[in-house]
PDB file of N, CA and C in Angstrom:
ATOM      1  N   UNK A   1     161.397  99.264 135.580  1.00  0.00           N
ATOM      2  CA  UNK A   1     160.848  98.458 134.498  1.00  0.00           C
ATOM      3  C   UNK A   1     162.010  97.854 133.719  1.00  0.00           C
ATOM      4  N   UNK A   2     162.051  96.555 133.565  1.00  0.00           N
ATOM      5  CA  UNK A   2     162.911  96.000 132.843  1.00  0.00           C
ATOM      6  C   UNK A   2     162.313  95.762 131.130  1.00  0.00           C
ATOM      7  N   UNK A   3     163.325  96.550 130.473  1.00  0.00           N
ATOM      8  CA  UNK A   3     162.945  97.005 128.807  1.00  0.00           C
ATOM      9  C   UNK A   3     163.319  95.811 128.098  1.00  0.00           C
ATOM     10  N   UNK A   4     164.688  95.092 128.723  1.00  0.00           N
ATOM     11  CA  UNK A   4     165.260  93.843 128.240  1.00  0.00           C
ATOM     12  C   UNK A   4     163.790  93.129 128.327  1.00  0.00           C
ATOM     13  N   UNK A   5     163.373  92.820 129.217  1.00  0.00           N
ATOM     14  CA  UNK A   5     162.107  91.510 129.274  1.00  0.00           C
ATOM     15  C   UNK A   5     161.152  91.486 128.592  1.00  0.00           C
ATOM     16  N   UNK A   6     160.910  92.627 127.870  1.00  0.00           N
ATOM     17  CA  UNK A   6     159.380  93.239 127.518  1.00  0.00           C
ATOM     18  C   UNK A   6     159.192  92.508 125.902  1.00  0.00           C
ATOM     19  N   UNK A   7     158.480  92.571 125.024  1.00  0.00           N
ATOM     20  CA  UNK A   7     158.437  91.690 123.630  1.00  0.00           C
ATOM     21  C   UNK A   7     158.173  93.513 123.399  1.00  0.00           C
ATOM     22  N   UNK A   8     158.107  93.438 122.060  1.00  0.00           N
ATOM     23  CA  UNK A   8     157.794  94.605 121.118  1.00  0.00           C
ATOM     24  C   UNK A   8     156.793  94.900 121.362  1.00  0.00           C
ATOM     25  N   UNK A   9     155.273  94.327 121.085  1.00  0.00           N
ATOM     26  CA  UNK A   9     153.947  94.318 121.649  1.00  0.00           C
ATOM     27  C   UNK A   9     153.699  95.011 122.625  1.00  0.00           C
ATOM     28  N   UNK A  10     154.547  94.690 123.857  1.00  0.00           N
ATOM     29  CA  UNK A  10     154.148  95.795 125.497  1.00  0.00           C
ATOM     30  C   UNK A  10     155.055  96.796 125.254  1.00  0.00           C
ATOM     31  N   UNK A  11     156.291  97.076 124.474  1.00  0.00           N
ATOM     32  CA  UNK A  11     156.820  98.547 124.679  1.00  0.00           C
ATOM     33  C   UNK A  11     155.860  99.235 123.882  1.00  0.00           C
ATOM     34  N   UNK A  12     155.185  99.266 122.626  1.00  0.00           N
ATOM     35  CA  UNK A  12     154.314  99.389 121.487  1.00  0.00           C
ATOM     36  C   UNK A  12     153.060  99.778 122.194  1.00  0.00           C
ATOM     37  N   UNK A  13     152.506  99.018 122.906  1.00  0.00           N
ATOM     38  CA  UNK A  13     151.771  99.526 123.864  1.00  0.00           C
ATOM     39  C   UNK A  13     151.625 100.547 124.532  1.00  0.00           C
ATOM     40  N   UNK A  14     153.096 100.782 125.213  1.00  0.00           N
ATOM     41  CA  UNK A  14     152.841 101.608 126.268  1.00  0.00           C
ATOM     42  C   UNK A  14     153.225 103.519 125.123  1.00  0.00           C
ATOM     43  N   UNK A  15     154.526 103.208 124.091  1.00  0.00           N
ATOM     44  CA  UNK A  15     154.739 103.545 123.426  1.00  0.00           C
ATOM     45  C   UNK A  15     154.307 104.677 122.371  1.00  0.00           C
ATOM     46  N   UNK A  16     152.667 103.644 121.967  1.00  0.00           N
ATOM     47  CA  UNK A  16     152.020 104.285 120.537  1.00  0.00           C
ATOM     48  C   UNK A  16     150.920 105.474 121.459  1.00  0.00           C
ATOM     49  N   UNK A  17     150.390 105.256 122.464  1.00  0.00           N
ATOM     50  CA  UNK A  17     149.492 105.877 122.875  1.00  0.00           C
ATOM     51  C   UNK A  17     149.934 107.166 123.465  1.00  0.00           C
ATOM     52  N   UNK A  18     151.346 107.259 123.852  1.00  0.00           N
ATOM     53  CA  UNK A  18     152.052 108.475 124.112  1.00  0.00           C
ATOM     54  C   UNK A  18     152.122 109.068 123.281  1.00  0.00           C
ATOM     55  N   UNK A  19     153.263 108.664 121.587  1.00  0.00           N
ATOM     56  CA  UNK A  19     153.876 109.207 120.429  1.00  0.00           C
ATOM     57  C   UNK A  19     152.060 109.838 119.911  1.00  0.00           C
ATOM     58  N   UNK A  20     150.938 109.168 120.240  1.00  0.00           N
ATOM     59  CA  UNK A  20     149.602 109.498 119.662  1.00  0.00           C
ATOM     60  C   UNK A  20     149.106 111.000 120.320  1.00  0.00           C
ATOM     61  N   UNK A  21     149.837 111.063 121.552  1.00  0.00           N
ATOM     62  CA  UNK A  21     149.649 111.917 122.203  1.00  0.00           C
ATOM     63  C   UNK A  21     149.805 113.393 121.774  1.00  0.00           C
ATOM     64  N   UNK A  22     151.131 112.896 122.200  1.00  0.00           N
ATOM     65  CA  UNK A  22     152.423 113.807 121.160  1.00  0.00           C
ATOM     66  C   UNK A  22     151.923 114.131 119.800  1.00  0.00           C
ATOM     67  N   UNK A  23     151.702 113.586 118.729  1.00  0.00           N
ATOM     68  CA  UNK A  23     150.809 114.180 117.415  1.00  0.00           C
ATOM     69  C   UNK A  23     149.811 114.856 117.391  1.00  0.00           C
ATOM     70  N   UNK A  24     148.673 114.257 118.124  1.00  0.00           N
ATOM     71  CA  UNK A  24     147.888 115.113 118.395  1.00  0.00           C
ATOM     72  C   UNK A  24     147.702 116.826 118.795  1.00  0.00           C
ATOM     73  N   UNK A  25     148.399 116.396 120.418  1.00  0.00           N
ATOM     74  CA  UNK A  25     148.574 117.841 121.083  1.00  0.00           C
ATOM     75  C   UNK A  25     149.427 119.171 120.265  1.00  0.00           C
ATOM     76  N   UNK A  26     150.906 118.168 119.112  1.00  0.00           N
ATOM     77  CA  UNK A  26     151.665 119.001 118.148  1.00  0.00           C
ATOM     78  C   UNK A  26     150.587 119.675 117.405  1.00  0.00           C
ATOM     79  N   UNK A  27     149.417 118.823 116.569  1.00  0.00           N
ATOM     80  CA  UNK A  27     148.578 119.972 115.815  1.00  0.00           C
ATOM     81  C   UNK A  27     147.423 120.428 116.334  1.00  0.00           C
ATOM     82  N   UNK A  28     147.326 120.423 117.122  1.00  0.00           N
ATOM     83  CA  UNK A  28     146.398 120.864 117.843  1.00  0.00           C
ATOM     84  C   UNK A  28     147.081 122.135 118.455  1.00  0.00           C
ATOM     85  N   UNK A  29     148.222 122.301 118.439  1.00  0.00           N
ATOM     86  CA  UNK A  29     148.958 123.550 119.146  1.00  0.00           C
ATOM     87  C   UNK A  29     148.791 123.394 120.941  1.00  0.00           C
ATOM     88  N   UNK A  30     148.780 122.588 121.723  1.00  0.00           N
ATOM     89  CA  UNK A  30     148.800 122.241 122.974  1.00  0.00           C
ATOM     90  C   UNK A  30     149.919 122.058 123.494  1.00  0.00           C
ATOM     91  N   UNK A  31     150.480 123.041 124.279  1.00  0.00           N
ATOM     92  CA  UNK A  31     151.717 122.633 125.018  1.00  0.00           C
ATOM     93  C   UNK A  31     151.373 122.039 126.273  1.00  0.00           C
ATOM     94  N   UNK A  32     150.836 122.183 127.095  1.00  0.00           N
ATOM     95  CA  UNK A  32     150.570 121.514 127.919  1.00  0.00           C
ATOM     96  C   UNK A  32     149.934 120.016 127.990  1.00  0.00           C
ATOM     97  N   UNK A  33     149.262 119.609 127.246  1.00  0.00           N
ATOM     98  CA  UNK A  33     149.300 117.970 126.403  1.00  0.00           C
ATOM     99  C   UNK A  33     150.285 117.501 125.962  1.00  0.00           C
ATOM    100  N   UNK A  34     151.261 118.352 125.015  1.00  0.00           N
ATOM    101  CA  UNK A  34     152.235 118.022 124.623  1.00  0.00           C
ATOM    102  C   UNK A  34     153.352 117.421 125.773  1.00  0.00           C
ATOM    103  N   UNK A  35     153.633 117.997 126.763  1.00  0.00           N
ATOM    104  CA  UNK A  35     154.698 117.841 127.664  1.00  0.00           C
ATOM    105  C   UNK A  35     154.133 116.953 129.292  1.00  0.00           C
ATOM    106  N   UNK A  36     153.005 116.536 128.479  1.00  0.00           N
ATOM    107  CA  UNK A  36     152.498 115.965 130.215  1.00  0.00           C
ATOM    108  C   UNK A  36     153.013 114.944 130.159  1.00  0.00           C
ATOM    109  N   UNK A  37     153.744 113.823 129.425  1.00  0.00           N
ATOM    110  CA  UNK A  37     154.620 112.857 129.683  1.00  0.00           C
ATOM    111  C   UNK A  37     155.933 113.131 129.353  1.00  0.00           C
ATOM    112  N   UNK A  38     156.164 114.371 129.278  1.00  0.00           N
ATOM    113  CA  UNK A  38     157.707 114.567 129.715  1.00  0.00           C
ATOM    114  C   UNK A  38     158.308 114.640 130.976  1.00  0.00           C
ATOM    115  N   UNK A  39     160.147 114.322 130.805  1.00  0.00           N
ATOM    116  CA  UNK A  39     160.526 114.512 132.219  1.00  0.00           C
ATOM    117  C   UNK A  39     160.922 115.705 132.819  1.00  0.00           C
ATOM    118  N   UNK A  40     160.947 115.808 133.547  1.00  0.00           N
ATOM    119  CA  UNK A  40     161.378 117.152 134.074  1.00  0.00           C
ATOM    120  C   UNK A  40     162.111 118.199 133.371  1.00  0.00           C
ATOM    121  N   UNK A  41     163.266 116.991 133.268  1.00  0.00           N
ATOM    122  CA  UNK A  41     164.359 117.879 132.043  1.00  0.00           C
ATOM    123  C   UNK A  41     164.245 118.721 131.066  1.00  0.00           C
ATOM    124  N   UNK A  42     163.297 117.271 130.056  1.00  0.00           N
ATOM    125  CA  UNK A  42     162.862 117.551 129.265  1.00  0.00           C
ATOM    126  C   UNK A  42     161.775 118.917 128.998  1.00  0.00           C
ATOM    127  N   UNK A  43     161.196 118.287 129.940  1.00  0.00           N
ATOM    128  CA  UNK A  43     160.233 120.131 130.064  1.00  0.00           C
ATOM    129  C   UNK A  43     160.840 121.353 130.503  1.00  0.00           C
ATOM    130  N   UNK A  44     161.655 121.486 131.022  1.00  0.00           N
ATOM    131  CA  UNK A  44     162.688 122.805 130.789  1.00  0.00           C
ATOM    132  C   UNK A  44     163.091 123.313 129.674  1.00  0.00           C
ATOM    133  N   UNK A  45     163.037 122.277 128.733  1.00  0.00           N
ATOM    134  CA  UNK A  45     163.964 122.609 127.780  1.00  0.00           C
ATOM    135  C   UNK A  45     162.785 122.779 126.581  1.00  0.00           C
ATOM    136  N   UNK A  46     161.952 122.217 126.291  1.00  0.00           N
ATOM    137  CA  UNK A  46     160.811 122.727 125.616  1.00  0.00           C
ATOM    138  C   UNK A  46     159.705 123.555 126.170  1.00  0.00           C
ATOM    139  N   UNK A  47     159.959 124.734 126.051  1.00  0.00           N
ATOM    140  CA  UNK A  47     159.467 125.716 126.445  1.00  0.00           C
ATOM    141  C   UNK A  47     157.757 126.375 125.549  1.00  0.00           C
ATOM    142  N   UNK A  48     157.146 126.462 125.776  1.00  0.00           N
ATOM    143  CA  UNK A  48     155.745 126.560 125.180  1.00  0.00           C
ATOM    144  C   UNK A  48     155.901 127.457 124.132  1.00  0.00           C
ATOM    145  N   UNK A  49     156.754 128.900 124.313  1.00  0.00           N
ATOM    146  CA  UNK A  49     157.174 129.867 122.560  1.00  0.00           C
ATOM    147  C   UNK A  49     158.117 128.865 122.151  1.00  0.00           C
ATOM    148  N   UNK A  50     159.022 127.765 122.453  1.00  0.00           N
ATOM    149  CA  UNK A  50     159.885 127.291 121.420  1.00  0.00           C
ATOM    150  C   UNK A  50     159.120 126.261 120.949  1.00  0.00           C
ATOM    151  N   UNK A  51     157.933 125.613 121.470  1.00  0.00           N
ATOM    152  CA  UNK A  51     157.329 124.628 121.156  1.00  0.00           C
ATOM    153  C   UNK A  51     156.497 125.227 120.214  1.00  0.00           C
ATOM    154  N   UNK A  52     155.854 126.406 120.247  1.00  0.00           N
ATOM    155  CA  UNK A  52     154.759 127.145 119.073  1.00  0.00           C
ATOM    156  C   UNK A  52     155.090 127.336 117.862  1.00  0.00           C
ATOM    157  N   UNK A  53     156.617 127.776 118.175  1.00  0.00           N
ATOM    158  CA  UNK A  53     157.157 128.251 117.055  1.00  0.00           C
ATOM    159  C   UNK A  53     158.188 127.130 116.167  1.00  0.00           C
ATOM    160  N   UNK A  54     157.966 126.012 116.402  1.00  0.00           N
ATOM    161  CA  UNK A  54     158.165 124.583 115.944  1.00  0.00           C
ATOM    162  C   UNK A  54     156.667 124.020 115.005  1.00  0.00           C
ATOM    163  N   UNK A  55     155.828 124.408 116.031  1.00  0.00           N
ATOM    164  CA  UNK A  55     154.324 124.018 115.204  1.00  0.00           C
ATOM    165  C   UNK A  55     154.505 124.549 114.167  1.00  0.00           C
ATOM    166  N   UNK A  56     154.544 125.715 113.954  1.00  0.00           N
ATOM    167  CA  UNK A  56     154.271 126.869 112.755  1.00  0.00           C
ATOM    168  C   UNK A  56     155.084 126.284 111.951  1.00  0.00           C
ATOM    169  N   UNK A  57     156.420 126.222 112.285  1.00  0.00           N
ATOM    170  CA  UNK A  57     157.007 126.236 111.341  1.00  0.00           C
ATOM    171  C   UNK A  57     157.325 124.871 110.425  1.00  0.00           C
ATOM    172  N   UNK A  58     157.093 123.697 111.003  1.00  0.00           N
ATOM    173  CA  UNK A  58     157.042 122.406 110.351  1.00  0.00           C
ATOM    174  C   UNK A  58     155.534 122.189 109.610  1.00  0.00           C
ATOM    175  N   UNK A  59     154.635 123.053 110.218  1.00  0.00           N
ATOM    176  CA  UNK A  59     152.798 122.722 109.840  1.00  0.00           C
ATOM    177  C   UNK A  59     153.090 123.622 108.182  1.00  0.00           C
ATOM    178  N   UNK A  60     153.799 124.598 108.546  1.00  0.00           N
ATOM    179  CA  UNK A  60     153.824 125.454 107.006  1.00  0.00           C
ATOM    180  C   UNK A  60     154.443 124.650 105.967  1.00  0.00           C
ATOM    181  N   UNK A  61     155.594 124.057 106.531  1.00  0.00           N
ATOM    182  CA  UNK A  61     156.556 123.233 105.344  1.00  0.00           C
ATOM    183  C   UNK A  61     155.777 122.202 105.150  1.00  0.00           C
ATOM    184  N   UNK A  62     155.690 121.180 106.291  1.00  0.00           N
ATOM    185  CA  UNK A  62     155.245 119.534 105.850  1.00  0.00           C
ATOM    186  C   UNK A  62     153.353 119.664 105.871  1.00  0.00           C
ATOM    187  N   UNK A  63     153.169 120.232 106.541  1.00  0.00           N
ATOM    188  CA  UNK A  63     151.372 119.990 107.072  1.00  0.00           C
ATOM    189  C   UNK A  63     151.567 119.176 108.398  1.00  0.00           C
ATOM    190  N   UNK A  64     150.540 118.464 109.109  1.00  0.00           N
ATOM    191  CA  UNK A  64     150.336 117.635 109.781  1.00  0.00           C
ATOM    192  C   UNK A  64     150.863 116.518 109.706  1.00  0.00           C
ATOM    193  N   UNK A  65     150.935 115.927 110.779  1.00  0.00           N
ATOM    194  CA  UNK A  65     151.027 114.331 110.905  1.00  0.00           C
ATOM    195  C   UNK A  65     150.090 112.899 110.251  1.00  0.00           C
ATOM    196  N   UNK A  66     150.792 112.832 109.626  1.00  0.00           N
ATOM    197  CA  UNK A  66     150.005 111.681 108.552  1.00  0.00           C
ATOM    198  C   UNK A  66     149.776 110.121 109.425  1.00  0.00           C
ATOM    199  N   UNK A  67     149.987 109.639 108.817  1.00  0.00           N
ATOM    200  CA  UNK A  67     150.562 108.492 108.615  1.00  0.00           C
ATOM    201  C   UNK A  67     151.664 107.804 109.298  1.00  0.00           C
ATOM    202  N   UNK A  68     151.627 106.652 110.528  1.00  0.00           N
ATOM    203  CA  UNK A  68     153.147 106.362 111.325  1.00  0.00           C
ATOM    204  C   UNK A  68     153.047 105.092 111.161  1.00  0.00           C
ATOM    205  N   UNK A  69     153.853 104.347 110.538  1.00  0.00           N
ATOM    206  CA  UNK A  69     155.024 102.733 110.691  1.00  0.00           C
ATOM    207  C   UNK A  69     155.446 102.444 111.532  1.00  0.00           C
ATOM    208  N   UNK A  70     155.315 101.545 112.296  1.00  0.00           N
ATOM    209  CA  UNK A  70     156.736 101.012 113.467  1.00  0.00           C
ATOM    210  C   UNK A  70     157.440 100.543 112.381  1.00  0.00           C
ATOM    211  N   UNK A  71     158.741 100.767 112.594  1.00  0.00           N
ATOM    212  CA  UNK A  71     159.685 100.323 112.117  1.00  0.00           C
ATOM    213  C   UNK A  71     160.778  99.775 113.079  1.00  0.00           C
ATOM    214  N   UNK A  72     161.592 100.361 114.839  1.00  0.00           N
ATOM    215  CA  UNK A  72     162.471  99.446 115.311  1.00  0.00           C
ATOM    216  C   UNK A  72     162.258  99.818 116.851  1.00  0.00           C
ATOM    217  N   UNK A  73     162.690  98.783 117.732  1.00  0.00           N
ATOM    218  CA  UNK A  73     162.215  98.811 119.142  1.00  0.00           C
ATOM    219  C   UNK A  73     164.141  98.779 119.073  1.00  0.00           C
ATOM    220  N   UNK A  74     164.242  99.705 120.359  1.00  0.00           N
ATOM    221  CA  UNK A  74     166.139  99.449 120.289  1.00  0.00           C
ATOM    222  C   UNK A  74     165.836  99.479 122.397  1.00  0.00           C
ATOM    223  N   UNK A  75     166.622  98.472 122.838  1.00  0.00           N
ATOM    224  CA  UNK A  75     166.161  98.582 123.893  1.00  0.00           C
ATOM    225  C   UNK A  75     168.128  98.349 125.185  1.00  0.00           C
ATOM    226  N   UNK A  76     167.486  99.435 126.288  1.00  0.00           N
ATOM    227  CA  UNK A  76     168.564  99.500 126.926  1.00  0.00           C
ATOM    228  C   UNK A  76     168.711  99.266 128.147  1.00  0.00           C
ATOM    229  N   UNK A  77     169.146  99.221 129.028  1.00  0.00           N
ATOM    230  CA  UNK A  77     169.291  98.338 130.730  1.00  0.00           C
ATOM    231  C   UNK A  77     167.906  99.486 131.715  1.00  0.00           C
ATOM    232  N   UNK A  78     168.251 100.989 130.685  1.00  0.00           N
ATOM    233  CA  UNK A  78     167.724 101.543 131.392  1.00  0.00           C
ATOM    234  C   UNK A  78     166.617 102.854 130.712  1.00  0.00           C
ATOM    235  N   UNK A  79     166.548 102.669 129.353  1.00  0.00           N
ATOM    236  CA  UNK A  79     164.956 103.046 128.411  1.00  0.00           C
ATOM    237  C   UNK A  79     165.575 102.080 127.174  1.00  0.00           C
ATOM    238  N   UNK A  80     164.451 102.780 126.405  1.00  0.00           N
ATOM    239  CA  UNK A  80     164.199 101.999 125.453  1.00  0.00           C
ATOM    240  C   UNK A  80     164.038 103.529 123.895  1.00  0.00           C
ATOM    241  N   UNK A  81     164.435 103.347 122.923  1.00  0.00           N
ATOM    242  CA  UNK A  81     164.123 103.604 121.636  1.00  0.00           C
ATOM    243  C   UNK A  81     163.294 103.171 120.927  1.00  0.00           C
ATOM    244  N   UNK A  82     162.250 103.725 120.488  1.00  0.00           N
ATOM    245  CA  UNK A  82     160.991 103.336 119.300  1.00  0.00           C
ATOM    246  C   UNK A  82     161.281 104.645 118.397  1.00  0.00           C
ATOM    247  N   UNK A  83     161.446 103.714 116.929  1.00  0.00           N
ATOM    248  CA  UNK A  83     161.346 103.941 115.821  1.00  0.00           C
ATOM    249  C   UNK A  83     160.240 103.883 115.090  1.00  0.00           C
ATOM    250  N   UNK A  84     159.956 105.158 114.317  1.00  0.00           N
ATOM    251  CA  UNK A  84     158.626 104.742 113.086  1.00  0.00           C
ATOM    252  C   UNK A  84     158.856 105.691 111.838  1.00  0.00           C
ATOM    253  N   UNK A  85     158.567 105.354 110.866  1.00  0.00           N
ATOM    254  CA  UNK A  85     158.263 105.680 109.843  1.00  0.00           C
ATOM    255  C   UNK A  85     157.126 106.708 109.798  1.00  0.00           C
ATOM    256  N   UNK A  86     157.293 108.570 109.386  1.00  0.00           N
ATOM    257  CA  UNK A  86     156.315 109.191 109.552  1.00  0.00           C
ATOM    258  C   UNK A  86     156.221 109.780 108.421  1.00  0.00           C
ATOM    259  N   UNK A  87     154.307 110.290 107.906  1.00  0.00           N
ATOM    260  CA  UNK A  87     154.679 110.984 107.051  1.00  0.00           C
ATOM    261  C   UNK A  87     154.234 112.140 107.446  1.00  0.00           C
ATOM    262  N   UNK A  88     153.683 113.139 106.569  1.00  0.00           N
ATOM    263  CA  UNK A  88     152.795 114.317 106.449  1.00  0.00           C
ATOM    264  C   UNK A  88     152.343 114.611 105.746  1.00  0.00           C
ATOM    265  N   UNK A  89     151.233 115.427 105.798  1.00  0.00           N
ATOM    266  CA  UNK A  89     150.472 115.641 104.641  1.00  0.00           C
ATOM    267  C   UNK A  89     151.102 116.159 103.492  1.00  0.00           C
ATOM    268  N   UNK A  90     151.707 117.054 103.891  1.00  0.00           N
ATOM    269  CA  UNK A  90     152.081 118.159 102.378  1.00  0.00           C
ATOM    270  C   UNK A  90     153.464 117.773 102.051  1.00  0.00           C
ATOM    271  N   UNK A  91     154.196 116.567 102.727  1.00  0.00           N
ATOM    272  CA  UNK A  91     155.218 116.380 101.954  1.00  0.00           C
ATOM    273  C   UNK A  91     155.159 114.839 101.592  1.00  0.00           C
ATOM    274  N   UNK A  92     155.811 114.481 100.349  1.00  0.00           N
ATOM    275  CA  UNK A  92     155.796 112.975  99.961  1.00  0.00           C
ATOM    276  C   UNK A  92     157.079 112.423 100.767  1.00  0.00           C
ATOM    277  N   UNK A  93     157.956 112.717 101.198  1.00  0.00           N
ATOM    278  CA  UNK A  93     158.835 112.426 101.652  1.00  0.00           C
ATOM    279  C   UNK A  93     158.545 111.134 103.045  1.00  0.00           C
ATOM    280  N   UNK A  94     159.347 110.577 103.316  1.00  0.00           N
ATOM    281  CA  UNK A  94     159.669 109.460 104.601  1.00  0.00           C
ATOM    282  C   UNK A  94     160.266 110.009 105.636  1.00  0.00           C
ATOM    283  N   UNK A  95     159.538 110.247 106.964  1.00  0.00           N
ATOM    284  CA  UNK A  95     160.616 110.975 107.387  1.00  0.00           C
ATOM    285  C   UNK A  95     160.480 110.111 109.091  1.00  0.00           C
ATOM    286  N   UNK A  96     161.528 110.300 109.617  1.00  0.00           N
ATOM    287  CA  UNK A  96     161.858 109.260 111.177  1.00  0.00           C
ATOM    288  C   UNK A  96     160.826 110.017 112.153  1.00  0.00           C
ATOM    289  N   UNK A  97     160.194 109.228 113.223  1.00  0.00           N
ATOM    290  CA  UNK A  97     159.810 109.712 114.434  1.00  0.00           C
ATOM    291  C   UNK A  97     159.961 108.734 115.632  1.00  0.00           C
ATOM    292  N   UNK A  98     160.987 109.386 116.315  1.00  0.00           N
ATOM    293  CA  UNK A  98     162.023 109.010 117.382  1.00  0.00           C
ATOM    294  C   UNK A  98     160.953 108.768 119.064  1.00  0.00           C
ATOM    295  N   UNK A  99     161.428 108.129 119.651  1.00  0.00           N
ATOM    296  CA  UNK A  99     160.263 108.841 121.314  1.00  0.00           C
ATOM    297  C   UNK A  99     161.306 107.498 122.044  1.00  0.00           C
ATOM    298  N   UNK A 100     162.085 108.452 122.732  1.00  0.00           N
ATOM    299  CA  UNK A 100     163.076 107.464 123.946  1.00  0.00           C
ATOM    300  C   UNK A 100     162.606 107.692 125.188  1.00  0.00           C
ATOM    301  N   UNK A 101     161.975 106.369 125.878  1.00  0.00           N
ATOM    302  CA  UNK A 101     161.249 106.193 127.064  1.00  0.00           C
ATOM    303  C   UNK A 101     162.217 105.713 128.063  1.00  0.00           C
ATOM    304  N   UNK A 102     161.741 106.580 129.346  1.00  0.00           N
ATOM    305  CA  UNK A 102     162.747 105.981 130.760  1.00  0.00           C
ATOM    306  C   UNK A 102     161.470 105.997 131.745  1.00  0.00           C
ATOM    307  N   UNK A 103     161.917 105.140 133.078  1.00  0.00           N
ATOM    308  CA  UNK A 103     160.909 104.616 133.502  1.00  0.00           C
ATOM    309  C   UNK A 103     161.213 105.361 135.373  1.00  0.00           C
ATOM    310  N   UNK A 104     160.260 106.744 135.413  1.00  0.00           N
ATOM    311  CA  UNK A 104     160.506 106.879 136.821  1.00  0.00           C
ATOM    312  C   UNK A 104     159.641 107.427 137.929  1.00  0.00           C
ATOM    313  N   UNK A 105     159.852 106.432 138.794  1.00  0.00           N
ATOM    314  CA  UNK A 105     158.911 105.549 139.730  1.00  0.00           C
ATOM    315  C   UNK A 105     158.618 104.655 139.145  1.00  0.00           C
ATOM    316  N   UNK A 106     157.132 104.951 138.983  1.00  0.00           N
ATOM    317  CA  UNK A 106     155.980 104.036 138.719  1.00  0.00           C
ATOM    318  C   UNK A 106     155.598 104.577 136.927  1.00  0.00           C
ATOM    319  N   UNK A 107     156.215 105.963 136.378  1.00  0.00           N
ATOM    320  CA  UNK A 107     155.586 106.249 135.173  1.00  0.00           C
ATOM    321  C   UNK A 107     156.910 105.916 134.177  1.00  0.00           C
ATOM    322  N   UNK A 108     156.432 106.238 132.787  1.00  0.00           N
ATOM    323  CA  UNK A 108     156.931 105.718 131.989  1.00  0.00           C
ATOM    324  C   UNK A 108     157.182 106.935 131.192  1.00  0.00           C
ATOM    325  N   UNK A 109     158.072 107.661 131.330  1.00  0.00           N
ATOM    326  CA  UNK A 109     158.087 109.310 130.649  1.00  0.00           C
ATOM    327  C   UNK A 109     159.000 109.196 129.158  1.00  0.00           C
ATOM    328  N   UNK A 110     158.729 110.260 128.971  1.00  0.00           N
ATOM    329  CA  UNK A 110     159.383 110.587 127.327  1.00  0.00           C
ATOM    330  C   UNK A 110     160.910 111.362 127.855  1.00  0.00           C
ATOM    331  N   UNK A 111     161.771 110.697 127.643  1.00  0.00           N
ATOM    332  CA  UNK A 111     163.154 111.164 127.834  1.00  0.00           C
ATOM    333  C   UNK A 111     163.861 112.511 126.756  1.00  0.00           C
ATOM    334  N   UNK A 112     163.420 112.159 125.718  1.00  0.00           N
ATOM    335  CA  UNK A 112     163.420 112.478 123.930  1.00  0.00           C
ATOM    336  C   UNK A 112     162.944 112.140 122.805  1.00  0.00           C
ATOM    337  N   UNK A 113     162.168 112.880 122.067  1.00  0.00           N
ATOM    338  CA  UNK A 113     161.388 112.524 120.885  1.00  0.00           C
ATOM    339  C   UNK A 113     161.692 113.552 120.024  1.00  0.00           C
ATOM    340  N   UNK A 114     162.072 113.148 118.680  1.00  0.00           N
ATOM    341  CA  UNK A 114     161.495 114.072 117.369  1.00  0.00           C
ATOM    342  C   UNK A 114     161.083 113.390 115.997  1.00  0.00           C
ATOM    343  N   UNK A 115     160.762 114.416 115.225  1.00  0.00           N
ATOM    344  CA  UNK A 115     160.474 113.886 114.015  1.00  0.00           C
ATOM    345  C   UNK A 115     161.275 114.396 112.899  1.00  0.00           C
ATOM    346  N   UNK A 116     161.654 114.043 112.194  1.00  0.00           N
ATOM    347  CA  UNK A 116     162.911 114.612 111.533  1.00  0.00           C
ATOM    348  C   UNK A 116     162.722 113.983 110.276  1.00  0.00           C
TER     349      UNK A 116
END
């Protein structure tokens, strides 16, 4: 997939319905939703107790997933960066949510994402 060619609109596309994913399955406590568009790698490395114990512990501080902004498409020969503006419930604060897409085969996987 060429990321150079794409307008904001089709990465956004393919993009929001993943990161939607990803929110969801986070409060919902689903690891296995959570990681079904991850890559391989990536799923090694988020492990279902390190992923639980991430829920807990951001759901206690911030609450849930509020509220998301696009804010920047950053794009590279070979993925792409989407930026947004996130909030949460229990905190007033602004805080980033990251999701770097690479494209292999035919799918469009999550390379790296957080919310910070």
């Amino acid at each position: 997939m060429n990321w150079l060619k794409m307008s904001e609109s089709e990465i956004l596309s393919i993009a929001n319905p993943i990161m939607d994913n990803l929110m969801e399955a986070s409060t919902s406590i689903d690891h296995e939703r959570h990681v079904k568009d991850f890559t391989d790698d990536l799923k090694s490395i988020v492990t279902e107790e390190n992923l639980k114990a991430q829920y807990r512990e951001y759901q206690a501080k911030l609450g849930y997933f509020a509220e998301r902004e696009f804010a920047a498409v950053f794009r590279k020969e070979t993925d792409v960066a989407v930026f947004w503006k996130q909030r949460y419930t229990k905190s007033n604060g602004e805080h980033i949510a990251f999701l770097r897409l690479v494209c292999v085969g035919k799918r469009v996987l999550v390379q790296n994402v957080s919310v910070t």
